[in-house]
Protein backbone atom coordinates (compact mmCIF):
# COMPACT_ATOMS: atom_id res chain seq x y z
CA UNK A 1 323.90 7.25 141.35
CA UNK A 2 325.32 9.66 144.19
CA UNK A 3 323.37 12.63 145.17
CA UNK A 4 325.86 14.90 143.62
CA UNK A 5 326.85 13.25 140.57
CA UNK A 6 322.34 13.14 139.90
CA UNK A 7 322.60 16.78 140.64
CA UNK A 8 325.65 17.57 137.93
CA UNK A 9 323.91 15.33 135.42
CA UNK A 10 321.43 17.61 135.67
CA UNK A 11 322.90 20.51 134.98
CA UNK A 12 324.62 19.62 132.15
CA UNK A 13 328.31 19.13 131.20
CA UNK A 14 329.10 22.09 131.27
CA UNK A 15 328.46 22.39 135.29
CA UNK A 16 329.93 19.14 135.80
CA UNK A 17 333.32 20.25 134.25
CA UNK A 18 333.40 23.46 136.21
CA UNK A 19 331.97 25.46 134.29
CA UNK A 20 328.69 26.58 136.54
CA UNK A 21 326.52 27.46 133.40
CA UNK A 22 329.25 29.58 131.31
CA UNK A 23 329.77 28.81 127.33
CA UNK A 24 333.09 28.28 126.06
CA UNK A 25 331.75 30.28 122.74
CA UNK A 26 329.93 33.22 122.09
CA UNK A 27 326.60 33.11 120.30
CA UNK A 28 326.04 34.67 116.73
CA UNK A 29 323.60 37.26 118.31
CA UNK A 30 326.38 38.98 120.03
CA UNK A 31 328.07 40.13 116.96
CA UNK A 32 326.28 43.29 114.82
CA UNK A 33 325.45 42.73 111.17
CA UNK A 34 327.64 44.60 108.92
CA UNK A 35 325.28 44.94 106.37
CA UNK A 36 321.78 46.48 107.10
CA UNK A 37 318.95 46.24 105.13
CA UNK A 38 316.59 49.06 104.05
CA UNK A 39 314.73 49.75 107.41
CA UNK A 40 317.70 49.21 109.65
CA UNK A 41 319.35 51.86 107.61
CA UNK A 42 316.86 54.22 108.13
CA UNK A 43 316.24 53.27 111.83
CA UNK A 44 320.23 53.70 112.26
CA UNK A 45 320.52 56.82 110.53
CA UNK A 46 317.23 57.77 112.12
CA UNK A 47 315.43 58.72 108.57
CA UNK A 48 312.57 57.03 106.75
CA UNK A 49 313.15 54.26 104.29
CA UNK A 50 312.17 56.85 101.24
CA UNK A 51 315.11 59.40 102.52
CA UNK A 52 317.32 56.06 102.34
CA UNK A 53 315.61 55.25 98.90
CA UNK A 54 316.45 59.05 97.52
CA UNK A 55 320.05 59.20 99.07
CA UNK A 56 321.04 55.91 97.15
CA UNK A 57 319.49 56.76 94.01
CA UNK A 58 321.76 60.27 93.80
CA UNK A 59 324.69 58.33 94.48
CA UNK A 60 325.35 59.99 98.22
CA UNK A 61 325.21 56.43 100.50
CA UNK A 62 326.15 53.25 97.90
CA UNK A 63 324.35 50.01 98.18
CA UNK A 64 326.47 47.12 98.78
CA UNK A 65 325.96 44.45 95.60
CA UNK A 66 326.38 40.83 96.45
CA UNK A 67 326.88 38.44 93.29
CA UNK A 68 324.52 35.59 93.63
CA UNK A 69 325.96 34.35 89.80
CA UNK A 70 326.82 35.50 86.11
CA UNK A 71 325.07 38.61 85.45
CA UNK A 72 322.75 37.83 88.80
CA UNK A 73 322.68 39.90 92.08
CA UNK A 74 320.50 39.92 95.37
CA UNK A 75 317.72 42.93 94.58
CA UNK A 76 317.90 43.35 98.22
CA UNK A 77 318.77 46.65 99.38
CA UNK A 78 321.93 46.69 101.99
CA UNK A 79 324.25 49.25 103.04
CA UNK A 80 327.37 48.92 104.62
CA UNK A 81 327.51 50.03 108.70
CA UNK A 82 330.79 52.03 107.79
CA UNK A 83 329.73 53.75 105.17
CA UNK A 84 326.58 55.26 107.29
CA UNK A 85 329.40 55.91 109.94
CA UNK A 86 331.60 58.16 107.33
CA UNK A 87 328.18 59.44 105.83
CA UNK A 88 327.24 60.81 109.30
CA UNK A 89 330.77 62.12 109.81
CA UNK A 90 330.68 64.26 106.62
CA UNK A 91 327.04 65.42 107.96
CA UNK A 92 328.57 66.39 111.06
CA UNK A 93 331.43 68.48 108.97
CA UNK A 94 334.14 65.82 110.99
């Protein structure tokens, strides 16, 4: 094998098409989580978990309920990013 063509095996396809290391895709780590769960709430809205706890249980930040059947649903608290957004608005009298 040539010197060169060794040297783009190498690399990978990628280099040997041109495309010197780049992806063609992004990866799934790039894009934020809609949803967050109980700590990343609190970390995002820069509270503790229990403030998080007490402001879903009087109805001010709703929990986000995903069906996993008849009559089932994950226990798992999650919130929805937008709603934190808007909740932070309102707090901010925007």
């Amino acid at each position: 094998m040539p010197p060169a063509a060794a040297e783009a095996s190498s690399v990978g396809p990628d280099a040997a098409r041109g495309m010197e290391g780049r992806r063609a895709y992004e990866t799934v780590r790039s894009v934020p989580p809609r949803l967050l769960d109980l700590k990343a709430t609190a970390a995002y809205l820069g509270v503790s978990p229990w403030t998080v706890r007490d402001l879903e249980f009087s109805g001010v930040l709703r929990r986000v309920n995903i069906p996993l059947g008849p009559r089932r649903e994950l226990r798992k608290l999650l919130f929805d990013r937008q709603d934190l957004d808007r909740l932070v608005e309102t707090w901010k009298g925007g």
